[in-house]
N, C-alpha and C. Protein backbone atom coordinates (compact mmCIF):
# COMPACT_ATOMS: atom_id res chain seq x y z
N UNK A 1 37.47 18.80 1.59
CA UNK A 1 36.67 18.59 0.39
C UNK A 1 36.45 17.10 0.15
N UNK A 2 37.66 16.34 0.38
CA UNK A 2 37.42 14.78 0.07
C UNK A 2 36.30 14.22 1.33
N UNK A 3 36.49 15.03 2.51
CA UNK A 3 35.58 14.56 3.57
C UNK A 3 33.92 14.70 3.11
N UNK A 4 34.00 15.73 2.50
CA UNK A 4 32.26 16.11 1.97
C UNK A 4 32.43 15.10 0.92
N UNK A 5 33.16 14.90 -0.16
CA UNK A 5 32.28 13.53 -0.98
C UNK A 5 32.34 12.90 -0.81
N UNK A 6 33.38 12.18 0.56
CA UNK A 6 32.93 10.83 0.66
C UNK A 6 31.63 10.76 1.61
N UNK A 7 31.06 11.87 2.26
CA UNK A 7 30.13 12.00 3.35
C UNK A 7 28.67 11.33 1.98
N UNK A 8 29.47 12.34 1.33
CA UNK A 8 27.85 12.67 0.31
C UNK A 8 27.58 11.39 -0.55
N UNK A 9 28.74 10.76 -1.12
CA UNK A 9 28.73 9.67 -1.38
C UNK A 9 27.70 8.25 -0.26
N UNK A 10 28.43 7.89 0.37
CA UNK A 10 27.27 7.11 1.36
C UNK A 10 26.14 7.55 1.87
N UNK A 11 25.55 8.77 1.75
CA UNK A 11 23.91 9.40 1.42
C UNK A 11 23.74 8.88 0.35
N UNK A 12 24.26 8.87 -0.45
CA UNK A 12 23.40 8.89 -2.10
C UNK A 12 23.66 7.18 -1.94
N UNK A 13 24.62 6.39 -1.10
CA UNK A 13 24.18 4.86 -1.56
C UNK A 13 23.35 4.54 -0.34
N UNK A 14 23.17 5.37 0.96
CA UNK A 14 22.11 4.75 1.46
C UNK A 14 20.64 5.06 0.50
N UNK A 15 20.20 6.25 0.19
CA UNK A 15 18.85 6.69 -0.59
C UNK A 15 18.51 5.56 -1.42
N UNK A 16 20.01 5.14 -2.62
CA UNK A 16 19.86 4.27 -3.47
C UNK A 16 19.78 3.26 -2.94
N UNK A 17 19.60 2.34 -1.57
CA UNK A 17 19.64 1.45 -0.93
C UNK A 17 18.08 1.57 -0.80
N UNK A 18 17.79 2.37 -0.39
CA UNK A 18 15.92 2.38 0.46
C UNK A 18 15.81 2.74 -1.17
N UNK A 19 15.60 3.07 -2.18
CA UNK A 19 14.45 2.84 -3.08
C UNK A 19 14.92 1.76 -4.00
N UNK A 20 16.00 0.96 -4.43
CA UNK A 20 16.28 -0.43 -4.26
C UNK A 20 15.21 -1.46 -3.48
N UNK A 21 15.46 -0.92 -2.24
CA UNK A 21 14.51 -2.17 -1.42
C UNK A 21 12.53 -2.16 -1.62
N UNK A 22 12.60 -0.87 -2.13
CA UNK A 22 10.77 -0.38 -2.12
C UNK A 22 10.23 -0.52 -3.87
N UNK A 23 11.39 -0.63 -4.45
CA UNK A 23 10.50 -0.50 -5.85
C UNK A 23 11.66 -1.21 -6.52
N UNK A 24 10.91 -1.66 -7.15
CA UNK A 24 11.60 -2.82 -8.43
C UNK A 24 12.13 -2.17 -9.78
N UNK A 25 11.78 -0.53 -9.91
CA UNK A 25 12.34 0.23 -11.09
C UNK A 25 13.66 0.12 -10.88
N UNK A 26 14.35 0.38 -12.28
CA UNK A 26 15.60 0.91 -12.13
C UNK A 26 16.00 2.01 -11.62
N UNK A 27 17.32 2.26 -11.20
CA UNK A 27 17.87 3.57 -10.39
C UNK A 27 17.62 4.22 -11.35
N UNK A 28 18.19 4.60 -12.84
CA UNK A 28 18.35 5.53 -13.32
C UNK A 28 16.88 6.07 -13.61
N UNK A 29 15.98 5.57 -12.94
CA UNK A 29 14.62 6.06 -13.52
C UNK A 29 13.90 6.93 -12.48
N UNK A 30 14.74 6.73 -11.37
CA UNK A 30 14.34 7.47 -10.06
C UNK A 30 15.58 9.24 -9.89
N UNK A 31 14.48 10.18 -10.04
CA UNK A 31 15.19 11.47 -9.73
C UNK A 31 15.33 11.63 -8.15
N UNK A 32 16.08 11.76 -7.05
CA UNK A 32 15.76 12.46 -6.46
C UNK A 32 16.32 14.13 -5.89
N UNK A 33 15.15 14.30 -5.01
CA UNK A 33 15.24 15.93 -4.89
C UNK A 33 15.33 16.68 -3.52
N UNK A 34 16.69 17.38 -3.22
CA UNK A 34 16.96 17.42 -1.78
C UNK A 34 15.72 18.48 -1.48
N UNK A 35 15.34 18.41 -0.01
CA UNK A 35 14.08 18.92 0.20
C UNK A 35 14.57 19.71 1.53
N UNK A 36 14.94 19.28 2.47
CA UNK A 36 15.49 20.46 3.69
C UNK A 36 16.63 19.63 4.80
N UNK A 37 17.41 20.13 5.67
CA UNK A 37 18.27 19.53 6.61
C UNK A 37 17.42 20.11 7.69
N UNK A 38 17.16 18.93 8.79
CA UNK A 38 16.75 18.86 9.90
C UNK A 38 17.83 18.51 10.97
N UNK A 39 18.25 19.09 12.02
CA UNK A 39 19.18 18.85 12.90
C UNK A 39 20.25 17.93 12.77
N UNK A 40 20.55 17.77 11.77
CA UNK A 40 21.40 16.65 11.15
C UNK A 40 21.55 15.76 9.74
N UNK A 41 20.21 15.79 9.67
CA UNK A 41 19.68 15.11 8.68
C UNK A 41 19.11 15.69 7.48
N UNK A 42 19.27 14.81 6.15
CA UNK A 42 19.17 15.55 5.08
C UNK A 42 17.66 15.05 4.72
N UNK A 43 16.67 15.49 4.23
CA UNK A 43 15.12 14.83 3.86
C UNK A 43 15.32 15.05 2.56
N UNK A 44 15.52 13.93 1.40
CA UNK A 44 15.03 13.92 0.02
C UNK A 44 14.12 13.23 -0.39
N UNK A 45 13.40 13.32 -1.12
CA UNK A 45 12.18 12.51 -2.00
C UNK A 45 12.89 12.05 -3.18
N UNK A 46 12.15 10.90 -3.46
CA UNK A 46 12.28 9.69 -3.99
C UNK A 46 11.22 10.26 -5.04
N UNK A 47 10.98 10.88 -6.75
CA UNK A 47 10.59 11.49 -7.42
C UNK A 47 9.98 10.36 -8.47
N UNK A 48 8.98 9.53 -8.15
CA UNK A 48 8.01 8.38 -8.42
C UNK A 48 6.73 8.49 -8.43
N UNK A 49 5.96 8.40 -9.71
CA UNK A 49 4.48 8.52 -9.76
C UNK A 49 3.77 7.73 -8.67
N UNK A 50 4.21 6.44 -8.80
CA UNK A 50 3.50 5.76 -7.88
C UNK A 50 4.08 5.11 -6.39
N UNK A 51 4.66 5.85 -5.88
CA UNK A 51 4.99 6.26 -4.37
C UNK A 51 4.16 6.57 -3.35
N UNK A 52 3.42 6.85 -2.78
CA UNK A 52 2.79 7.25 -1.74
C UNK A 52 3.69 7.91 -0.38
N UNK A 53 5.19 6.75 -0.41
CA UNK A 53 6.09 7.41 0.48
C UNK A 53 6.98 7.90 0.09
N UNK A 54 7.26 8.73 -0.50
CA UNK A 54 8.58 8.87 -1.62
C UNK A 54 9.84 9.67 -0.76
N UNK A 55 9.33 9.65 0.14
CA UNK A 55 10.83 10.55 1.36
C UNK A 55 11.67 9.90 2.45
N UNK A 56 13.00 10.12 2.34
CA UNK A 56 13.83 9.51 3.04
C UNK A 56 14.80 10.21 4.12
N UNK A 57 15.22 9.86 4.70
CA UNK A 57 16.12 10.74 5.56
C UNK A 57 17.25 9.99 5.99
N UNK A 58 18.40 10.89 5.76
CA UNK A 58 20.26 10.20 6.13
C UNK A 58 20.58 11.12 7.27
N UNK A 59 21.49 10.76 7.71
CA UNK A 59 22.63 11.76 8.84
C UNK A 59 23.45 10.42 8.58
N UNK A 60 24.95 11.51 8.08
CA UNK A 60 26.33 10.84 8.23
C UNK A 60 27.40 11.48 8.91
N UNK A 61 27.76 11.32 9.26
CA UNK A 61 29.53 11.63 10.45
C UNK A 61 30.30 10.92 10.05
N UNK A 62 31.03 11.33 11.02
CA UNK A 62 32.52 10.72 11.28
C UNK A 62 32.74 10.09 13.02
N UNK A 63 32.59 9.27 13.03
CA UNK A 63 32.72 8.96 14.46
C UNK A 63 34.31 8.73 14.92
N UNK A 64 34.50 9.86 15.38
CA UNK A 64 35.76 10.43 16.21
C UNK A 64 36.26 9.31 17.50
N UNK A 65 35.26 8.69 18.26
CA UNK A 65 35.86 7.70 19.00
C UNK A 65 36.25 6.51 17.90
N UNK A 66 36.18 5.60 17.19
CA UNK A 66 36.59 5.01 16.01
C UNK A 66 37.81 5.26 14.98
N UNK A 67 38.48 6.40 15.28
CA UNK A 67 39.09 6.75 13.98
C UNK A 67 38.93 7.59 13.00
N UNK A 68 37.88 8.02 13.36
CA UNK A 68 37.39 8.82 12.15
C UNK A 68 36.72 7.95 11.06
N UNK A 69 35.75 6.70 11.67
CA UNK A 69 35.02 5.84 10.32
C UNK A 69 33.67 7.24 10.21
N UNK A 70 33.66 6.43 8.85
CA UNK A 70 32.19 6.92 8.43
C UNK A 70 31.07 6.41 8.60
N UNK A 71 30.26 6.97 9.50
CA UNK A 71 28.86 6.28 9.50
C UNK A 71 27.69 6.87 8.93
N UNK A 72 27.04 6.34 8.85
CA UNK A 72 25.39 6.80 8.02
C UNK A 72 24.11 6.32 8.60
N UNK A 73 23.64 6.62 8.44
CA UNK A 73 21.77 6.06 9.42
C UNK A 73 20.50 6.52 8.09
N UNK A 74 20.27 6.08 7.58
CA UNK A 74 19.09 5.95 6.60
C UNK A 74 17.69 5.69 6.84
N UNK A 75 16.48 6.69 6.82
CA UNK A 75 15.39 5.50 7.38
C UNK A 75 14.20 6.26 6.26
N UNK A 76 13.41 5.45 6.10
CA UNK A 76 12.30 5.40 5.06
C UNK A 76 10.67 4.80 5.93
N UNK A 77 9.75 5.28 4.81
CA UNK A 77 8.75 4.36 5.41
C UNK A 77 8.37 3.55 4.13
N UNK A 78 7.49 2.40 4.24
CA UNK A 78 6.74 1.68 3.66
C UNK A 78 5.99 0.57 4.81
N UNK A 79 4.77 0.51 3.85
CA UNK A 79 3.35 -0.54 4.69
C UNK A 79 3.45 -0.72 5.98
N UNK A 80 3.66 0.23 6.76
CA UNK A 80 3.50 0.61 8.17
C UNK A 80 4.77 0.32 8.64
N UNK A 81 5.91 0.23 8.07
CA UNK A 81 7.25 -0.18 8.88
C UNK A 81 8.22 1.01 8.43
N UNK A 82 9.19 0.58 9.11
CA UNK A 82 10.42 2.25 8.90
C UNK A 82 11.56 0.80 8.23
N UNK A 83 12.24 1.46 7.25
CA UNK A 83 13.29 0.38 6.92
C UNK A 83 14.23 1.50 7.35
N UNK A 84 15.25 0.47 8.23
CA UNK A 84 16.35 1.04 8.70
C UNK A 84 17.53 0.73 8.56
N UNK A 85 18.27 1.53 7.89
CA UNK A 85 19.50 1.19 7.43
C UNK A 85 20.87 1.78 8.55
N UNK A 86 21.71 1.40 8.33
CA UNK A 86 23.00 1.78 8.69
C UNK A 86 24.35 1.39 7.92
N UNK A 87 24.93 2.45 8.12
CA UNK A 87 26.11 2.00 7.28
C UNK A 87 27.74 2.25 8.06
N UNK A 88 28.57 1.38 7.80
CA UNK A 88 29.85 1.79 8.95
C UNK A 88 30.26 1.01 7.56
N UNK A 89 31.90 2.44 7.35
CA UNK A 89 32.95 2.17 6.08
C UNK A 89 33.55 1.08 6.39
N UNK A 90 33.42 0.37 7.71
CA UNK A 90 34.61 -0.76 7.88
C UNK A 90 33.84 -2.30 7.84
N UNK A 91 32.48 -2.02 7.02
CA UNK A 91 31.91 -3.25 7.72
C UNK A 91 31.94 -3.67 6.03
N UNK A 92 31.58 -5.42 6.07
CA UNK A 92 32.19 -5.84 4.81
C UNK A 92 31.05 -7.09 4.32
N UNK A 93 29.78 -6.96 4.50
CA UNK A 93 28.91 -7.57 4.57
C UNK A 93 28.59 -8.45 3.04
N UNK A 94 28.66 -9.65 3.17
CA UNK A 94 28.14 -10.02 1.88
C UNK A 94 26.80 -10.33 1.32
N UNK A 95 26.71 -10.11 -0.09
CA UNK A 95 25.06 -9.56 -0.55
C UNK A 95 24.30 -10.37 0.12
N UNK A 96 22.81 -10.04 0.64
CA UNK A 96 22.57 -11.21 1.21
C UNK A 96 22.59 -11.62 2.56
N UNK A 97 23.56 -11.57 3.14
CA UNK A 97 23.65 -12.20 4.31
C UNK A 97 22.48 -11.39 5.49
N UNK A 98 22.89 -12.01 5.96
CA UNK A 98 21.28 -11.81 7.09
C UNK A 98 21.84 -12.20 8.59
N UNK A 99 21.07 -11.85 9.87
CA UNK A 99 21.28 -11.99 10.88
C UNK A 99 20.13 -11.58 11.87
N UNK A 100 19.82 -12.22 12.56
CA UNK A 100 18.60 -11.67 13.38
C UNK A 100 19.60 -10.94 14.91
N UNK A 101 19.23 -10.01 14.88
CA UNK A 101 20.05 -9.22 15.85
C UNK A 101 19.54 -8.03 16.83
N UNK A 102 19.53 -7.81 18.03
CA UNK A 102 19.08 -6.63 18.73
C UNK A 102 19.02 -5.55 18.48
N UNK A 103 18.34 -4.34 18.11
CA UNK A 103 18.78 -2.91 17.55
C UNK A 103 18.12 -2.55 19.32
N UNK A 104 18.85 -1.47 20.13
CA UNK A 104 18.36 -1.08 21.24
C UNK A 104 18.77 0.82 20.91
N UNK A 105 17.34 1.23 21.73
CA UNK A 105 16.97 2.80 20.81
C UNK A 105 17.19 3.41 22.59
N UNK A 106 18.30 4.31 22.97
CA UNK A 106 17.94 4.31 24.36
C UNK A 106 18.54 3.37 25.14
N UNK A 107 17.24 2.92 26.01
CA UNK A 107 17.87 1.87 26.67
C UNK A 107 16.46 0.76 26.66
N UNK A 108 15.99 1.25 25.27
CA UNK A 108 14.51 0.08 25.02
C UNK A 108 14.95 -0.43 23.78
N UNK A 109 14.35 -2.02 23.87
CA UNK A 109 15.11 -2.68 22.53
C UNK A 109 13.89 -2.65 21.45
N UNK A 110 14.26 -2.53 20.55
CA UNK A 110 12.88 -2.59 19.21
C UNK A 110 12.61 -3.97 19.75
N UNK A 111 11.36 -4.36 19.22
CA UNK A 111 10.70 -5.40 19.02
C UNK A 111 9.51 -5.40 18.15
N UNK A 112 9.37 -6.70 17.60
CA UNK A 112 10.63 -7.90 17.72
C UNK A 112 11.71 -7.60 17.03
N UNK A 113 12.91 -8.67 17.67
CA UNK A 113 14.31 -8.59 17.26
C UNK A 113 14.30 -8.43 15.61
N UNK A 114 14.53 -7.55 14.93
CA UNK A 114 14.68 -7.72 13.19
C UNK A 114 16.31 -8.55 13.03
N UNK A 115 15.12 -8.78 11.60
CA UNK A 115 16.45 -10.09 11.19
C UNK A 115 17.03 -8.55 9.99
N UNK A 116 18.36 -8.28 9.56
CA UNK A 116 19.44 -7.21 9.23
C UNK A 116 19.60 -8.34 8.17
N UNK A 117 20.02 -7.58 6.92
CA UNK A 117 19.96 -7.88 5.33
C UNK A 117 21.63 -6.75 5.40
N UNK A 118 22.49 -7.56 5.30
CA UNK A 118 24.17 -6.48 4.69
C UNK A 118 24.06 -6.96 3.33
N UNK A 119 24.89 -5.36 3.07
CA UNK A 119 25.27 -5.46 1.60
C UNK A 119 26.55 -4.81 1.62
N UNK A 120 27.72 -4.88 1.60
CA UNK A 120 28.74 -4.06 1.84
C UNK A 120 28.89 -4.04 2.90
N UNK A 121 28.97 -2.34 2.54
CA UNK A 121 28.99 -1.37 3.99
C UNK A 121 27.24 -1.25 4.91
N UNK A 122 26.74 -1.82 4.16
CA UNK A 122 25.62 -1.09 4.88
C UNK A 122 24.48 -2.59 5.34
N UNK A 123 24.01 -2.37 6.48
CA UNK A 123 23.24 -3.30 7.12
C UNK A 123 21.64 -2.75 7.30
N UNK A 124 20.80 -3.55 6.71
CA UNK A 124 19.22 -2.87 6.78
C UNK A 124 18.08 -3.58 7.76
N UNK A 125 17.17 -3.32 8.28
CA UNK A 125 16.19 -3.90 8.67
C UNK A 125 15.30 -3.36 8.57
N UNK A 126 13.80 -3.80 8.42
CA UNK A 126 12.74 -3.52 9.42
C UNK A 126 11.77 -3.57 10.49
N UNK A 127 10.86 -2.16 11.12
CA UNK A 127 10.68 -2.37 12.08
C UNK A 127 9.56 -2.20 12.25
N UNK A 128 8.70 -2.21 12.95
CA UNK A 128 7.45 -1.67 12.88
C UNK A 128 7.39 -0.66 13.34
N UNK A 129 6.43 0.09 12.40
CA UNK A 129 5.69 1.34 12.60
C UNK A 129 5.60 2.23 14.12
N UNK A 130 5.30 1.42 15.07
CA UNK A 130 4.68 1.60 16.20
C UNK A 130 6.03 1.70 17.01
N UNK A 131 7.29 1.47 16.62
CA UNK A 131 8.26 1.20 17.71
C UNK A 131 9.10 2.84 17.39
N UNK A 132 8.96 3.26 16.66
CA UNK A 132 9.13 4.57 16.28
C UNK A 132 9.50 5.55 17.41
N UNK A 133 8.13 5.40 18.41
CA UNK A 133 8.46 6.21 19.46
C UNK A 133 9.88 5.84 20.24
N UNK A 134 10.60 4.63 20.38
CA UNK A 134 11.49 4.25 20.63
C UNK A 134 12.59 5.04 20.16
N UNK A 135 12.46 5.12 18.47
CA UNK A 135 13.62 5.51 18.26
C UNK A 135 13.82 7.05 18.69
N UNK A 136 12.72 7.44 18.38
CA UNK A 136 12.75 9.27 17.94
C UNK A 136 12.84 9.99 19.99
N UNK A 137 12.94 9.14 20.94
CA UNK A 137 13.54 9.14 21.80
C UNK A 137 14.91 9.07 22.45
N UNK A 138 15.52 8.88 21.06
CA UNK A 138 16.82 8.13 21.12
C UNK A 138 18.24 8.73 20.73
N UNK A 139 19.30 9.34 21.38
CA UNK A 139 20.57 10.11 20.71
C UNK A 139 21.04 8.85 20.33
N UNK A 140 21.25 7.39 20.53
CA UNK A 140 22.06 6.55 20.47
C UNK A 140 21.37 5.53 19.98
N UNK A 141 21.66 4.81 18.92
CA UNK A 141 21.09 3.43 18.76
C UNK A 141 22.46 2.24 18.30
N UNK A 142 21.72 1.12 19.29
CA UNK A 142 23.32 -0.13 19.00
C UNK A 142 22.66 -1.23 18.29
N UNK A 143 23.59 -2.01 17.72
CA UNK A 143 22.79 -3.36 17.09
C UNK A 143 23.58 -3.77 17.82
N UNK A 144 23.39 -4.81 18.44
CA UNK A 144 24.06 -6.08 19.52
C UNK A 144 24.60 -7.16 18.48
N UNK A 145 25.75 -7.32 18.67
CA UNK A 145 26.73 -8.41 17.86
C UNK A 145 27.31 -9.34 18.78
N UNK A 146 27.76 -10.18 18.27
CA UNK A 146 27.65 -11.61 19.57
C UNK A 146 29.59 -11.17 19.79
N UNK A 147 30.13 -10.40 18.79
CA UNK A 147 31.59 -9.89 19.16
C UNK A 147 31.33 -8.81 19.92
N UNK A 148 30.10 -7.84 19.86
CA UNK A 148 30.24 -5.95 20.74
C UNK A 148 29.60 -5.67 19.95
N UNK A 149 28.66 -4.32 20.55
CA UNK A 149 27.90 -4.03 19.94
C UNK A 149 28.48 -2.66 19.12
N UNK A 150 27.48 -2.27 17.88
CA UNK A 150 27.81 -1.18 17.21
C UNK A 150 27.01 0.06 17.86
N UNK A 151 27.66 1.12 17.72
CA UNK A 151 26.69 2.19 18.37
C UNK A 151 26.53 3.52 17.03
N UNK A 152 25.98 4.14 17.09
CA UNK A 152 25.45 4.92 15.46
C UNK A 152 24.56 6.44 16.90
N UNK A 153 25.19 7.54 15.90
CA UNK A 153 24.39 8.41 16.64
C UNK A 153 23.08 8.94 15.56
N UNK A 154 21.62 8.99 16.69
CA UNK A 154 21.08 9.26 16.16
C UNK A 154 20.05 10.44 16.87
N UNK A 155 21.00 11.75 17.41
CA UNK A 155 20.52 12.72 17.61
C UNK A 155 19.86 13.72 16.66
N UNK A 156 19.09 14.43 17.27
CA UNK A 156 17.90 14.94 16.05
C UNK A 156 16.69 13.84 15.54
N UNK A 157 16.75 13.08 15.66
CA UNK A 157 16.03 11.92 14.84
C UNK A 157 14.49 12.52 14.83
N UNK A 158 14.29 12.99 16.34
CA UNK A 158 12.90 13.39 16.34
C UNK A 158 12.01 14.47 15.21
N UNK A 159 12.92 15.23 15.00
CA UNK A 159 12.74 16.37 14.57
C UNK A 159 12.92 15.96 12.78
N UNK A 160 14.00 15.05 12.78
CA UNK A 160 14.07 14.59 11.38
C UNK A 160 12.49 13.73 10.83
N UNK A 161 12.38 13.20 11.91
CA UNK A 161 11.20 11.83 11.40
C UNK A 161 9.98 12.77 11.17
N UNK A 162 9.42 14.08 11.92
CA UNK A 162 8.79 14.98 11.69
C UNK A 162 8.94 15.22 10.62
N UNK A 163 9.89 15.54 10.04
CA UNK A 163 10.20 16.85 8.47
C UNK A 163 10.02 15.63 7.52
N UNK A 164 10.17 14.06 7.63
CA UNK A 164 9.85 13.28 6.27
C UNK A 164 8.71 12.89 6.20
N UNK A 165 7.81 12.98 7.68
CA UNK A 165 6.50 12.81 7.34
C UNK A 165 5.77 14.10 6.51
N UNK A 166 6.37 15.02 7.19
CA UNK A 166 5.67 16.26 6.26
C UNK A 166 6.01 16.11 4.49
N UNK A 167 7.12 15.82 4.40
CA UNK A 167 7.88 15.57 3.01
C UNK A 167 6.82 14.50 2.32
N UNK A 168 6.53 13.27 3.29
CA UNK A 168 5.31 12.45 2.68
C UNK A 168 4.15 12.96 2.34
N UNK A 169 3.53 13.82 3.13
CA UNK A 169 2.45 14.25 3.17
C UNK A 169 2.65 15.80 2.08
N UNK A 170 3.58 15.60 1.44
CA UNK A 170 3.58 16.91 0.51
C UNK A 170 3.24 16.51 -0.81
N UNK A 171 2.89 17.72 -1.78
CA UNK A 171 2.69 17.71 -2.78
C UNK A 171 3.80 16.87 -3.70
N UNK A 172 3.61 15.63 -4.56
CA UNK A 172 4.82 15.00 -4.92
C UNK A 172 4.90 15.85 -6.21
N UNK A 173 3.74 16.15 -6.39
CA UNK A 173 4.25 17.70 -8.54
C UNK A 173 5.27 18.45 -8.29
N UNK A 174 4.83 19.27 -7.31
CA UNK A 174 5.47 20.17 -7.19
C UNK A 174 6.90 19.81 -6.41
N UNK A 175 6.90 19.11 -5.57
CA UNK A 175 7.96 18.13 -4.46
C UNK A 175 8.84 19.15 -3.19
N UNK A 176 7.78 20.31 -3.03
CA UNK A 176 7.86 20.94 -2.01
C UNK A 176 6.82 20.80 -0.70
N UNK A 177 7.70 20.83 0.68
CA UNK A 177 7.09 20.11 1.72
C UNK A 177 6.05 21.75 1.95
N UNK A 178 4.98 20.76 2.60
CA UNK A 178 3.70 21.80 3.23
C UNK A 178 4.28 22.39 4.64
């Protein structure tokens, strides 16, 4: 039971992380509304008049080679880019800090290199639009650290990135996907 809220817990601060970064409202003014699980992943909307993208998608674990940390993978769209988050319980990032760093999807590296924004636990970037196919090819994605790289599973992704475009492309009144 403590494993499910702390799972559920770092969903709800990645979500609150991606509509943080997209809109300048306050949290408490944003509802959101779970919409379906895709091979891993949970698709909720972001419940905003003036959204156009209002859907997000998490998958969190436990990564068993590690210890049992908790990881999370967050991704959103806005103005043609995917903001991509990640989160690992052991990482200790201060507000702010920044790093231009490798994310490799596979065995193809995004480009260009994104510069990563930590806050805590959780490290964000974005990417462009177009490199997408990269990821949604991808069970595995690493960010390259000049100590080792991090590795984050991101099986299903394909099938997830499908179900939030549909989630975008849905009715936001009603906030059921077509």
């Amino acid at each position: 039971m403590m494993d499910m809220q702390f799972q559920y817990c770092h969903k709800i601060a990645l979500i609150l992380s991606a509509g943080l970064l997209l809109s300048s409202a306050p949290v408490d003014s944003r509802e959101e509304m779970f919409i379906e699980t895709v091979e891993g992943w949970d698709i909720n909307k972001t419940l905003r008049n003036n959204d156009p993208l209002p859907c997000q998608m998490t998958h969190s674990y436990r990564d068993m080679t590690d210890g049992g940390a908790q990881n999370s993978v967050g991704i959103t769209r806005s103005d043609g880019q995917i903001v991509f988050m990640l989160s690992y319980e052991r990482w200790n990032w201060s507000e702010g800090e920044s790093l231009k760093s490798d994310l490799i999807a596979g065995n193809e590296t995004i480009s260009p290199v994104p510069t990563w924004i930590g806050k805590g636990t959780i490290l964000y970037c974005r990417i462009l639009d177009r490199e997408v196919r990269k990821l949604s090819l991808s069970r595995t994605v690493f960010v390259r650290f000049p100590e080792g790289d991090a590795d984050f599973d991101v099986s299903g992704i394909e099938g997830a990135l499908a179900a939030m475009d549909r989630c975008n492309r849905s009715d936001t009144k009603n906030g059921m996907a077509r």
